[in-house]
Protein backbone atom coordinates (compact mmCIF):
# COMPACT_ATOMS: atom_id res chain seq x y z
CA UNK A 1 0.00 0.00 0.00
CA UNK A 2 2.72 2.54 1.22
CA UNK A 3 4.93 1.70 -2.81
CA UNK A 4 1.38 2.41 -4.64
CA UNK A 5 0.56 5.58 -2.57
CA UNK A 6 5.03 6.89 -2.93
CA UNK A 7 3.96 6.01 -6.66
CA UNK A 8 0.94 7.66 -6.69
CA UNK A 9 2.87 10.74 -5.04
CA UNK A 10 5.53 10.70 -7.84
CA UNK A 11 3.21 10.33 -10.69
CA UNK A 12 1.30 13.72 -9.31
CA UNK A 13 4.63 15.37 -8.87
CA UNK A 14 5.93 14.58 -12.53
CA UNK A 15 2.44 15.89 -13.80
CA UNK A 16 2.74 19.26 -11.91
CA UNK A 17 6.62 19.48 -13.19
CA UNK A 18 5.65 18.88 -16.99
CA UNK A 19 2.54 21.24 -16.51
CA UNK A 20 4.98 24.10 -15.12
CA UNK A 21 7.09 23.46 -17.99
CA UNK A 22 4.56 23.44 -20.33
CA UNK A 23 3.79 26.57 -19.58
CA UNK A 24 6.75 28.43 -19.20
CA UNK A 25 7.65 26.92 -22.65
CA UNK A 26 5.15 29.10 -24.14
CA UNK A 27 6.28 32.34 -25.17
CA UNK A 28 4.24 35.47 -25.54
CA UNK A 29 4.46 36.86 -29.42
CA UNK A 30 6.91 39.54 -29.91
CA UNK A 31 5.68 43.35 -28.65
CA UNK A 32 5.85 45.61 -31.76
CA UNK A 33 9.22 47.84 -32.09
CA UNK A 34 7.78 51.36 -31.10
CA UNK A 35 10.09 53.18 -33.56
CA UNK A 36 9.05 51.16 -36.34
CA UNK A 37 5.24 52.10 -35.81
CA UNK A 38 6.79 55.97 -36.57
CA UNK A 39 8.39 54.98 -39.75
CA UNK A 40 7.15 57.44 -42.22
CA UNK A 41 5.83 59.87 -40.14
CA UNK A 42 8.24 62.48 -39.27
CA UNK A 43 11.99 63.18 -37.64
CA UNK A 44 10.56 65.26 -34.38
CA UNK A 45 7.65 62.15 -33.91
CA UNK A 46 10.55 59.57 -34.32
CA UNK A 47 12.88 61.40 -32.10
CA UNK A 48 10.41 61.62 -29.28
CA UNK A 49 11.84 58.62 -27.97
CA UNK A 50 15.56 58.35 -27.59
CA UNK A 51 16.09 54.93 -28.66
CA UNK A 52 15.37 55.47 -31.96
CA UNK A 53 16.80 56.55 -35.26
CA UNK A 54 15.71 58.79 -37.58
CA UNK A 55 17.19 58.09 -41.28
CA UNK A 56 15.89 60.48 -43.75
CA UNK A 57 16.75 58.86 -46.81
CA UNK A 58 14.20 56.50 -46.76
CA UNK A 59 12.07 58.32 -43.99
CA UNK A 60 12.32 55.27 -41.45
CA UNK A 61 12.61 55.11 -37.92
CA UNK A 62 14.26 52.31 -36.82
CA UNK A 63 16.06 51.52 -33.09
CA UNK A 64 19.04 52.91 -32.47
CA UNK A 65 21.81 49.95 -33.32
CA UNK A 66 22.94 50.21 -29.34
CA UNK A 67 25.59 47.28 -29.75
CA UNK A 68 27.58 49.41 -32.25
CA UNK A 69 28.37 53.05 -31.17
CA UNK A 70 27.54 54.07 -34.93
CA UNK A 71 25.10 52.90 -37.34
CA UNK A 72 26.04 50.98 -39.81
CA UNK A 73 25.92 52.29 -43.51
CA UNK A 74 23.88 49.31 -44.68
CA UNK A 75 21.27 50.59 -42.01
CA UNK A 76 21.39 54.29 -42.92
CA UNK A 77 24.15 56.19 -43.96
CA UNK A 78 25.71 58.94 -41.50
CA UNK A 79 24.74 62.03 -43.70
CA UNK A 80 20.77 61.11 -43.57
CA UNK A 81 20.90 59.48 -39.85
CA UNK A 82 19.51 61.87 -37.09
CA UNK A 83 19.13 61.13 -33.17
CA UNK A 84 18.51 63.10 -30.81
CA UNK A 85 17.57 66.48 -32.76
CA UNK A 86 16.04 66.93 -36.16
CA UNK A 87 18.62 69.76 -37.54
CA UNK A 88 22.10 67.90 -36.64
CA UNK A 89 22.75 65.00 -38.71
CA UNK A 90 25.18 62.02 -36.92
CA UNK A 91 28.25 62.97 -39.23
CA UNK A 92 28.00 66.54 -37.86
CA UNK A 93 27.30 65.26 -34.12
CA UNK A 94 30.48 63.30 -34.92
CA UNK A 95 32.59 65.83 -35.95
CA UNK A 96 31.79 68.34 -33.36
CA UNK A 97 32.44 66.24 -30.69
CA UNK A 98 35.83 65.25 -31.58
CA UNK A 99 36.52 68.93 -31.66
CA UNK A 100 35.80 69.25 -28.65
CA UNK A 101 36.93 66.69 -27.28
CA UNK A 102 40.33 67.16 -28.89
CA UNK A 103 40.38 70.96 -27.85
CA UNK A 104 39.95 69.98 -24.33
CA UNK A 105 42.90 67.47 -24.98
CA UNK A 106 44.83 69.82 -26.26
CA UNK A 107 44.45 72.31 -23.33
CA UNK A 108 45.03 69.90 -20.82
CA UNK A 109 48.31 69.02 -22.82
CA UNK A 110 49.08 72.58 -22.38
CA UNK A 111 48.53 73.15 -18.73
CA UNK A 112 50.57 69.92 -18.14
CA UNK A 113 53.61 71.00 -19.59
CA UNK A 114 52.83 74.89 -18.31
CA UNK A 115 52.78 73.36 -14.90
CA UNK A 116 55.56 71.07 -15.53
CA UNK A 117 58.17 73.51 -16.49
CA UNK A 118 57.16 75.92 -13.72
CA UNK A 119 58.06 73.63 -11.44
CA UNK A 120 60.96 72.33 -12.68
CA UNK A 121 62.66 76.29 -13.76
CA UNK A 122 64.84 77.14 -10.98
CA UNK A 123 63.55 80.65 -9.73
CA UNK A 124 65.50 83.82 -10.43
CA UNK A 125 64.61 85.01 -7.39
CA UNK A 126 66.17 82.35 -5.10
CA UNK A 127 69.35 82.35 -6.54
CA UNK A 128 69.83 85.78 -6.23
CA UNK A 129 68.51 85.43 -2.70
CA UNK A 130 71.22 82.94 -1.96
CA UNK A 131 74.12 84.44 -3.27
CA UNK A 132 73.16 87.31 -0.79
CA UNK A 133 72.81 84.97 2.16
CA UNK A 134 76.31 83.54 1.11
CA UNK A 135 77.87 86.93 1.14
CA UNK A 136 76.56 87.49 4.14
CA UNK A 137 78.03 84.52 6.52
CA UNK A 138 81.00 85.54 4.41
CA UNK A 139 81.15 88.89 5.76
CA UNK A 140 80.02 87.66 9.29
CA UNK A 141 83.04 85.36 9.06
CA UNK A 142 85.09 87.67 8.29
CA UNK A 143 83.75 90.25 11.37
CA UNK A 144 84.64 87.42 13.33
CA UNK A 145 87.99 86.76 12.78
């Protein structure tokens, strides 16, 4: 009596187990992409949400490709791509950050090396200010003797 009740017992637990797997096995259909439901609309509707990516030349708006930090061309080429704002294209995002960036590399450059050298001139002032204390204990020496 006690194997056909332990059987009984297993038999309900397998059941349960392939029921719970049953249903997590079943997947809910894919939500639709948000930026695609903008496509051919306009830039400032598509832009209203920052993950997506405006590409004029075909008037899509597709997400923005986050694995790569640029598009690629075969998506939409750099000259028609917008994100973020409607009147800056990617290209000219592109190259206006690396100006900055490299002006603010070059200044740092600058205020290493300005800082740098100052630190490393010998003053003017303290060697003048030595050879007086020298002549001084000279002339004190000399006093003394």
């Amino acid at each position: 009596m006690a194997l056909v009740s332990r059987a009984l017992v297993a038999a309900a637990v397998l059941t349960l187990f392939s029921l719970f797997l049953s249903v997590e096995a079943q997947t809910l259909p894919p939500a639709p992409d948000p930026c695609a439901t903008k496509s051919n609309t306009s830039c400032v509707e598509c832009l209203r949400d920052v993950n997506c990516l405006w590409c004029g030349l075909n008037k899509q708006c597709i997400n923005y490709p986050v694995r790569s930090i640029l598009p690629p061309s075969s998506i939409c080429p750099l000259d028609w791509a917008r994100w973020g704002v409607c009147w800056l294209n990617l290209k000219g995002l592109l190259i206006g950050l690396l100006a900055v960036a490299g002006s603010l590399l070059i200044i740092a450059i600058v205020l290493v090396c300005c800082c740098c050298c100052f630190r490393c001139q010998p003053r003017v002032g303290s060697k003048k200010e030595a050879a007086r204390m020298e002549r001084d204990t000279q002339m004190g020496n000399a006093e003394a003797q």
